[in-house]
C-alpha atoms as a PDB file:
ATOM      1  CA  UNK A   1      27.486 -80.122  59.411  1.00  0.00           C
ATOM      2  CA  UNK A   2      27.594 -80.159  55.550  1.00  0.00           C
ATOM      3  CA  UNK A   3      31.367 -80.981  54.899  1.00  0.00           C
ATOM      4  CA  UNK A   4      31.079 -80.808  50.881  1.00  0.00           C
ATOM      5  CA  UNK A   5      30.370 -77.543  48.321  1.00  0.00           C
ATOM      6  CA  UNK A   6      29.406 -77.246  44.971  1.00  0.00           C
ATOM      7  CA  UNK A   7      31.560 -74.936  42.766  1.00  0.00           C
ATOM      8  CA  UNK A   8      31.812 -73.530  39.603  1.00  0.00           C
ATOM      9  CA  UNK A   9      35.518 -73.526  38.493  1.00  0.00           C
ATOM     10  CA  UNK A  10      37.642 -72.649  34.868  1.00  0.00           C
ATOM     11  CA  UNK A  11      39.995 -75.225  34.422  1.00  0.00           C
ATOM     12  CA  UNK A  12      43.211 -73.795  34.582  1.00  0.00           C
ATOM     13  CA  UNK A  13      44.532 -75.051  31.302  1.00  0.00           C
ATOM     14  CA  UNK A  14      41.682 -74.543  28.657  1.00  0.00           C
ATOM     15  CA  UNK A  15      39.025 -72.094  30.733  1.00  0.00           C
ATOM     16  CA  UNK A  16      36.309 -74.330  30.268  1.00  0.00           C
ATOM     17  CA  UNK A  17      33.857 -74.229  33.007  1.00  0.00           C
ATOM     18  CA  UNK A  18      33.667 -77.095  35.236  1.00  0.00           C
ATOM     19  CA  UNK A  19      30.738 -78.104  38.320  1.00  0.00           C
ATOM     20  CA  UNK A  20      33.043 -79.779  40.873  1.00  0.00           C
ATOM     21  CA  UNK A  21      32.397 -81.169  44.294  1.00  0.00           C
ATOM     22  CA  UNK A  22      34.874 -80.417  47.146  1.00  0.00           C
ATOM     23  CA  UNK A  23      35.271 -80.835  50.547  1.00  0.00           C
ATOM     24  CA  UNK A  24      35.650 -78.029  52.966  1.00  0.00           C
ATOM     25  CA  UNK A  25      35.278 -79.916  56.200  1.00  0.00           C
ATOM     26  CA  UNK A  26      37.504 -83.222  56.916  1.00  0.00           C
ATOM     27  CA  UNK A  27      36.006 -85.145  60.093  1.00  0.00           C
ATOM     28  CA  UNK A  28      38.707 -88.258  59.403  1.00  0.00           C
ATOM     29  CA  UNK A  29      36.554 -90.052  62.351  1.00  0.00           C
ATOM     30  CA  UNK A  30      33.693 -89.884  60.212  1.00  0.00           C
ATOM     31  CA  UNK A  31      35.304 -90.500  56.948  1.00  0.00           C
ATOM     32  CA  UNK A  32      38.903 -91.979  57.389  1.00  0.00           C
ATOM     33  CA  UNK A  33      39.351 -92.202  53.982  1.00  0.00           C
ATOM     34  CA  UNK A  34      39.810 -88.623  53.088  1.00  0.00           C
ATOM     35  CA  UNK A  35      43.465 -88.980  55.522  1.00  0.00           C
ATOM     36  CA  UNK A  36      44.680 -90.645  52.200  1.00  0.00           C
ATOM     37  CA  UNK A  37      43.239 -89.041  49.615  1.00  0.00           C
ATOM     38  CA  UNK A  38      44.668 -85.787  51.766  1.00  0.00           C
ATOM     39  CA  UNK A  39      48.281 -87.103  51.677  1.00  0.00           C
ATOM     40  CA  UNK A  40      47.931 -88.560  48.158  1.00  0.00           C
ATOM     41  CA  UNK A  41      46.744 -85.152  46.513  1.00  0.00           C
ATOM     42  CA  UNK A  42      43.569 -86.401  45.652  1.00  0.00           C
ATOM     43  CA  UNK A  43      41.214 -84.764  47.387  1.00  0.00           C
ATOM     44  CA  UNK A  44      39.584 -81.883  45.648  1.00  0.00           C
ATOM     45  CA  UNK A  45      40.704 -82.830  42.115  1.00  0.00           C
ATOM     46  CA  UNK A  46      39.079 -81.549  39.045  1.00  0.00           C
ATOM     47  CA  UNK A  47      39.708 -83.620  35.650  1.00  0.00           C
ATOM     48  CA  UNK A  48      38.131 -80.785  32.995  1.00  0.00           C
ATOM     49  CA  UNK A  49      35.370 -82.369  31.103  1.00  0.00           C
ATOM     50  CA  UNK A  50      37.150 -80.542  28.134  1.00  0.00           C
ATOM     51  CA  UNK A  51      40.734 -81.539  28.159  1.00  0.00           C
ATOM     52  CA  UNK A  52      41.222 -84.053  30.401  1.00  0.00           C
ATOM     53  CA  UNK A  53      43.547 -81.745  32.678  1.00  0.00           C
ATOM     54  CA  UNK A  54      44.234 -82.809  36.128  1.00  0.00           C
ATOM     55  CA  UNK A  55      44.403 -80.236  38.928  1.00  0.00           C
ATOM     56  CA  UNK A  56      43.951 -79.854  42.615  1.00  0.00           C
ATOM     57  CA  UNK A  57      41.543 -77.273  43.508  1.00  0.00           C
ATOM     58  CA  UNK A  58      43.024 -75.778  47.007  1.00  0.00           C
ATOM     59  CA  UNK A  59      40.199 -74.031  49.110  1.00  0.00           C
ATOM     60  CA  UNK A  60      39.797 -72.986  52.446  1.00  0.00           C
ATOM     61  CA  UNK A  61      39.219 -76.808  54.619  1.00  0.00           C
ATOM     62  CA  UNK A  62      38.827 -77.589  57.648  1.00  0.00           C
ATOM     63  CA  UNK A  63      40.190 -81.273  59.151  1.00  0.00           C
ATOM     64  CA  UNK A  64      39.212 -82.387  62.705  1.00  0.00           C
ATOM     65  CA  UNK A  65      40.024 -85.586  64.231  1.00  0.00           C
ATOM     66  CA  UNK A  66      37.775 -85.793  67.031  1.00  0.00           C
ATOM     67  CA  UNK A  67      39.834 -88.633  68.937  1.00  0.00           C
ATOM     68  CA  UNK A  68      43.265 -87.460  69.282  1.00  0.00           C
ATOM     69  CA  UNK A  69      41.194 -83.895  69.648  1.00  0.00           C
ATOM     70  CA  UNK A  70      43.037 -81.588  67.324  1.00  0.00           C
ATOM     71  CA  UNK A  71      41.732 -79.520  64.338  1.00  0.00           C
ATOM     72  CA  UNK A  72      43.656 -77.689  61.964  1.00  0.00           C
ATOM     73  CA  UNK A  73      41.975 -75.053  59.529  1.00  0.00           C
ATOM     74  CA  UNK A  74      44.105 -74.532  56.264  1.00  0.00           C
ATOM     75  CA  UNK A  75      43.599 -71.402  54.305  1.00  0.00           C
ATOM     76  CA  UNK A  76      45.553 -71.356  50.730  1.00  0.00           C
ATOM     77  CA  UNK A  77      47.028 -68.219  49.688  1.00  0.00           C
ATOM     78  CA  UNK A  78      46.351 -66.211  53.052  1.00  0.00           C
ATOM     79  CA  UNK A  79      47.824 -62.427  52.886  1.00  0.00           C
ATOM     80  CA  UNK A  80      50.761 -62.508  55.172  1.00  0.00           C
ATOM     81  CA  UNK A  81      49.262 -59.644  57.563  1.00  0.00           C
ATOM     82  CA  UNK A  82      49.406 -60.062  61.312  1.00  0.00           C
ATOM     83  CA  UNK A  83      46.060 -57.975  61.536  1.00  0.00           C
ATOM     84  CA  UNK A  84      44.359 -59.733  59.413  1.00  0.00           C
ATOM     85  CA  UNK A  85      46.186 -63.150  60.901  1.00  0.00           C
ATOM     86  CA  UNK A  86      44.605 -61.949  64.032  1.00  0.00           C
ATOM     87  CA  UNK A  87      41.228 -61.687  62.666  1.00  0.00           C
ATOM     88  CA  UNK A  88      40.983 -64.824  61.429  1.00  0.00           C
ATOM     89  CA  UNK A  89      42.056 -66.916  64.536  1.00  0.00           C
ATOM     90  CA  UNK A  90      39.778 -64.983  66.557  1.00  0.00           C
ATOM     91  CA  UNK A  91      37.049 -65.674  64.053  1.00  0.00           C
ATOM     92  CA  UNK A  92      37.735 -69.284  64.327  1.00  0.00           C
ATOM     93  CA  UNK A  93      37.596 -69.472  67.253  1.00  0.00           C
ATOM     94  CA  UNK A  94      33.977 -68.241  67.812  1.00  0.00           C
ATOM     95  CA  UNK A  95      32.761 -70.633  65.036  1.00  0.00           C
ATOM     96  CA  UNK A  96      34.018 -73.840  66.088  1.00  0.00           C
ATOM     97  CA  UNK A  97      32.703 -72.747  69.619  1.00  0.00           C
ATOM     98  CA  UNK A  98      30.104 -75.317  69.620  1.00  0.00           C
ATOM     99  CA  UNK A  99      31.971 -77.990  67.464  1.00  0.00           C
ATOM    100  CA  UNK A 100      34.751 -78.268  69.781  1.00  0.00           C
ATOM    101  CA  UNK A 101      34.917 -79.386  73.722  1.00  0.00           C
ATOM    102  CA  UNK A 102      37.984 -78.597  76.033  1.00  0.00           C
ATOM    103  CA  UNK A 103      40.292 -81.479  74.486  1.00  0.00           C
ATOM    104  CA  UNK A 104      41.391 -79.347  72.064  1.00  0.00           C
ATOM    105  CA  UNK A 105      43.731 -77.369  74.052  1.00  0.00           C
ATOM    106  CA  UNK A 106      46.651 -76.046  72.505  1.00  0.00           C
ATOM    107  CA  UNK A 107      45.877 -78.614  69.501  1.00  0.00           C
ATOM    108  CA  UNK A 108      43.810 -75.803  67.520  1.00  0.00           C
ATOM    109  CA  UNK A 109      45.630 -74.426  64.247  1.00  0.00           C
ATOM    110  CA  UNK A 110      45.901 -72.352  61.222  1.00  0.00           C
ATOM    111  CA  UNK A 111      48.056 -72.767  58.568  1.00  0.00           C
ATOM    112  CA  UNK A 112      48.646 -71.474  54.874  1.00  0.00           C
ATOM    113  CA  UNK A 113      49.946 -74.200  52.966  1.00  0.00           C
ATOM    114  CA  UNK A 114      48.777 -77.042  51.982  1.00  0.00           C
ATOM    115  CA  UNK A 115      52.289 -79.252  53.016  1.00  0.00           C
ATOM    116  CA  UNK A 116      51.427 -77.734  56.417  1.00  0.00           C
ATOM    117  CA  UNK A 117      48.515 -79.185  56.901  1.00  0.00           C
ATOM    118  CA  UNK A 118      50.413 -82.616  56.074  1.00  0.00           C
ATOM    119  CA  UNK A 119      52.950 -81.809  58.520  1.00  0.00           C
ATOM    120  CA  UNK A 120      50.514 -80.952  61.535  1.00  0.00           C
ATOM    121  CA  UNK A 121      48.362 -83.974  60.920  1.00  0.00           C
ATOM    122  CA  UNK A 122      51.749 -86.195  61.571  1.00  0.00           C
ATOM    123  CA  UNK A 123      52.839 -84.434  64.258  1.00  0.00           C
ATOM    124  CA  UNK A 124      49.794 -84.491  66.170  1.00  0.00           C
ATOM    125  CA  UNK A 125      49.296 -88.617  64.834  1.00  0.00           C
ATOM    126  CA  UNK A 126      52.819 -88.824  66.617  1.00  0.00           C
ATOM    127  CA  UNK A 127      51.647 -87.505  69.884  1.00  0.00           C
ATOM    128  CA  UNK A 128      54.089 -84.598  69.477  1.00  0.00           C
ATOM    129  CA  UNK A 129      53.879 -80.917  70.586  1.00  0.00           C
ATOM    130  CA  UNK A 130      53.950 -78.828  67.517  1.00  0.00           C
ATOM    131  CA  UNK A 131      55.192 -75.664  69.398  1.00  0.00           C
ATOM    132  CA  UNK A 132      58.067 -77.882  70.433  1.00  0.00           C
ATOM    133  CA  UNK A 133      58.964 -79.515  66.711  1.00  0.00           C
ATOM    134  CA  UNK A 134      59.097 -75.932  65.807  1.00  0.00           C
ATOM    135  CA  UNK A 135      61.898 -75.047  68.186  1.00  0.00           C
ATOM    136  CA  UNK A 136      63.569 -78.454  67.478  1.00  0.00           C
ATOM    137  CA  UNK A 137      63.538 -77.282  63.792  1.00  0.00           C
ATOM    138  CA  UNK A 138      65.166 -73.826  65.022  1.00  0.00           C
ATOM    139  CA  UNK A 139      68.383 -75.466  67.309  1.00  0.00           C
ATOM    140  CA  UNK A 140      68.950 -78.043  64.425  1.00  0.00           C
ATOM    141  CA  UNK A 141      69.510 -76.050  61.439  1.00  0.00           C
ATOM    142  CA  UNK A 142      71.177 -73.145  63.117  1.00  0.00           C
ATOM    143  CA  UNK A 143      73.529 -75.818  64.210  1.00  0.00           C
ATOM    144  CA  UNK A 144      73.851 -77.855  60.411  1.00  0.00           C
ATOM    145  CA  UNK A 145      73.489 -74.332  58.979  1.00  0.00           C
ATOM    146  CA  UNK A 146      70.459 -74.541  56.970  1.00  0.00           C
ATOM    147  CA  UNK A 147      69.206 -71.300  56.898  1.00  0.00           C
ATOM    148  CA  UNK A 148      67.615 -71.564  52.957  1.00  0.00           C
ATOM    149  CA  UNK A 149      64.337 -73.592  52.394  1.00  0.00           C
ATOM    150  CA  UNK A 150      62.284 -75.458  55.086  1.00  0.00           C
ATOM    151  CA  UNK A 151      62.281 -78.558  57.334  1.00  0.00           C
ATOM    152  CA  UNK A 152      59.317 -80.802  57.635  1.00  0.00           C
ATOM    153  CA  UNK A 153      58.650 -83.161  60.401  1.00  0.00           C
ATOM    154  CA  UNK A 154      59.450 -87.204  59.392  1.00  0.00           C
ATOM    155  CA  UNK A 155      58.650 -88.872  61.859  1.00  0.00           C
ATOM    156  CA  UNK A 156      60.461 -90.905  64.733  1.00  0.00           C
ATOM    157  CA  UNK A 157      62.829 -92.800  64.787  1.00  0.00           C
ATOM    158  CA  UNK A 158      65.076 -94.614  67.948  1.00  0.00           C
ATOM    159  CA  UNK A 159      64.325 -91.819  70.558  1.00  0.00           C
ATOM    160  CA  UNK A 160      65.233 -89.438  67.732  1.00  0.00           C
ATOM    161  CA  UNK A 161      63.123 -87.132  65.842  1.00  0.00           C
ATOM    162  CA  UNK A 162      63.650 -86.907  62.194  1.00  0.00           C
ATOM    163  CA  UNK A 163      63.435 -83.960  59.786  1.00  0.00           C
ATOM    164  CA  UNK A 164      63.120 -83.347  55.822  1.00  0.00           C
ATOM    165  CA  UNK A 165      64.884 -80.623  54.311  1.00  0.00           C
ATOM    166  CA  UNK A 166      63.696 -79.027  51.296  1.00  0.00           C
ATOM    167  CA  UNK A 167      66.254 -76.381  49.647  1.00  0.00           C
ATOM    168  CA  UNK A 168      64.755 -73.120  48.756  1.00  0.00           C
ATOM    169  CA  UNK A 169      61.431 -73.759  46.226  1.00  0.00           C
ATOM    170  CA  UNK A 170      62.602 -77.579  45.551  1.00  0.00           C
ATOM    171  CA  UNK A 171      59.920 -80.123  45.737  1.00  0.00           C
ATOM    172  CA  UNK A 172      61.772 -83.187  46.851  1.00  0.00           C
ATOM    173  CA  UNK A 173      63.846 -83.612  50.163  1.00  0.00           C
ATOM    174  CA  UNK A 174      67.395 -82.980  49.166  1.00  0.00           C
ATOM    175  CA  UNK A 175      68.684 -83.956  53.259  1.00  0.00           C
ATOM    176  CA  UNK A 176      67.379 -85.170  56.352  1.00  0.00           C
ATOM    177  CA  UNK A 177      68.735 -84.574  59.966  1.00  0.00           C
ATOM    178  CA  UNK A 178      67.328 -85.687  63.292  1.00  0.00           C
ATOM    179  CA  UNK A 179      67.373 -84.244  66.677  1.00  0.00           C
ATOM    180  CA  UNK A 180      67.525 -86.582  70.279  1.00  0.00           C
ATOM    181  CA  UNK A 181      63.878 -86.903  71.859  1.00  0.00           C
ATOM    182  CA  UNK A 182      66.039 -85.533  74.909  1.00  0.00           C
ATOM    183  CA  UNK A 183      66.357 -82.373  72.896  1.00  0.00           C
ATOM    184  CA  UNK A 184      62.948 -82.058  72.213  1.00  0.00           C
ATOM    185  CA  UNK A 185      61.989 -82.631  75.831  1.00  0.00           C
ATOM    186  CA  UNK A 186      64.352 -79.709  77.247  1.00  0.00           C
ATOM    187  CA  UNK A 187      62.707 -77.657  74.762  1.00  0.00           C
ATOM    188  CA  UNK A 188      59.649 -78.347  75.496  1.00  0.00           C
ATOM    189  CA  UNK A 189      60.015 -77.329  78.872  1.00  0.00           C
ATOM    190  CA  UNK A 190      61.457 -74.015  77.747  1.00  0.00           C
ATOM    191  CA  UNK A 191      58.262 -73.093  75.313  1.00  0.00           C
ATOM    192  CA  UNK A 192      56.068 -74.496  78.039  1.00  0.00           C
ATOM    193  CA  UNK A 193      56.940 -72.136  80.744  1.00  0.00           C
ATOM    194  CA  UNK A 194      57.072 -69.102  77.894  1.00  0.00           C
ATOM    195  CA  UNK A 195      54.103 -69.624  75.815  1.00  0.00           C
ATOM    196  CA  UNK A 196      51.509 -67.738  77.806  1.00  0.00           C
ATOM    197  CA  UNK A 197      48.814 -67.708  75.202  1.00  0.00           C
ATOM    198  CA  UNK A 198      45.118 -69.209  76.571  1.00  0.00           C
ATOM    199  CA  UNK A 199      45.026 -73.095  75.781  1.00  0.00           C
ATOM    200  CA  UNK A 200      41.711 -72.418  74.112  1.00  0.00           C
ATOM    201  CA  UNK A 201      43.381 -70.177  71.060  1.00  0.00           C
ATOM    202  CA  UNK A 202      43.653 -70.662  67.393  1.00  0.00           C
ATOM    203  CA  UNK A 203      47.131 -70.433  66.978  1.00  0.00           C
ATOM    204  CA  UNK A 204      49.749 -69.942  63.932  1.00  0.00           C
ATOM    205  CA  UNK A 205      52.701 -72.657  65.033  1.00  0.00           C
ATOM    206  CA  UNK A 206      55.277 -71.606  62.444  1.00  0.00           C
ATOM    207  CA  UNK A 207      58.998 -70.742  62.600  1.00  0.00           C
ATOM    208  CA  UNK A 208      58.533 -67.121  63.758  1.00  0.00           C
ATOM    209  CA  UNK A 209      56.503 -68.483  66.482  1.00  0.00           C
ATOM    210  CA  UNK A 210      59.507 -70.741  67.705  1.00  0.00           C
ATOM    211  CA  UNK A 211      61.884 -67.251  67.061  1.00  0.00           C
ATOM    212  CA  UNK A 212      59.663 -65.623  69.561  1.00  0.00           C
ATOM    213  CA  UNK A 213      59.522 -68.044  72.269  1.00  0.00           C
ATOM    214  CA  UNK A 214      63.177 -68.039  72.175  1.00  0.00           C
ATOM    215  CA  UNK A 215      63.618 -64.457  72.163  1.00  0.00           C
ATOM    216  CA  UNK A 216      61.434 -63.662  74.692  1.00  0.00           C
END
């Protein structure tokens, strides 16, 4: 599988034409350096030949760890269009038909930002159900009243499972909350016996996924 491009790319600052080499597939078994350069930002860098100026080049990359068996396909800049959502997790799912084996079950993703890519990669590292951090995320800020910006998954912590919060379009974590691993196990059983999608499905895990499963 060839896992880097060629492209031709105008540097965002001066529009001089660069030839840069970027990676669109991520097997971290094969080359577990990329994990860092992923979390650092410095994967898929271009430094203009012209001016000097630094900037990530965000593409369409696929990362699959083939021995915790999940894969996660980030697309920058997707339209936000169920149809078209549709398409593309149904399209994914017939290429990676011969890359991936039954292990993957319900560890298959798409997602649309870059951060999110981060954030699945550490939830899946932590043995966690990503269906279930969602709903965690849900309970926990309706109950601190955080209803502006986003939570990211931290990491754990003393049975607990610990949260980011970024206020609406800030880049740094402005608080941090944490939810009882006993909280995250009775919702687990909850979005367990409601999410009736096949195992074998790309799937979307975002926060109107966790609205759903509690609504339904």
């Amino acid at each position: 599988m060839i896992q880097q491009v060629i492209k031709k790319i105008n540097c965002p600052h001066c529009n001089e034409e660069n030839e840069v080499i970027l990676w669109e597939k991520v097997n971290v078994d094969m080359n577990p350096d990329l994990k860092e350069k992923l979390f650092t930002e410095t994967i898929n860098n271009m430094k203009c030949k012209s001016c000097n100026y630094l900037s990530r080049i965000d593409i369409p990359l696929y990362y699959n760890d083939t021995k915790r068996k999940f894969f996660i396909y980030l697309v920058p800049d997707f339209p936000i269009d169920k149809n078209e959502e549709d398409k593309l997790l149904s399209n994914l799912k017939t290429e990676t038909l011969n890359i991936l084996d039954n292990g993957y079950d319900n560890k298959k993703r798409a997602v649309f930002e870059y951060y999110n890519l981060l954030e699945k990669i550490l939830i899946f590292d932590a043995e966690l159900d990503d269906r279930v951090v969602e709903g965690c995320k849900i309970l926990a800020r309706t109950q601190l009243k955080l209803m502006e910006g986003r939570a990211a998954f931290a990491g754990t912590e003393n049975d607990e499972i610990t949260f980011n919060f970024f206020e609406k379009e800030a880049k740094e974590a402005t608080k941090l909350f944490s939810v009882p691993k006993a909280m995250y196990d009775e919702i687990a059983t909850i979005i367990r016996e409601k999410d009736n999608e096949p195992a074998d499905e790309f799937k979307n895990i975002d926060v109107k996924y966790a609205v759903r499963m509690f609504m339904n």
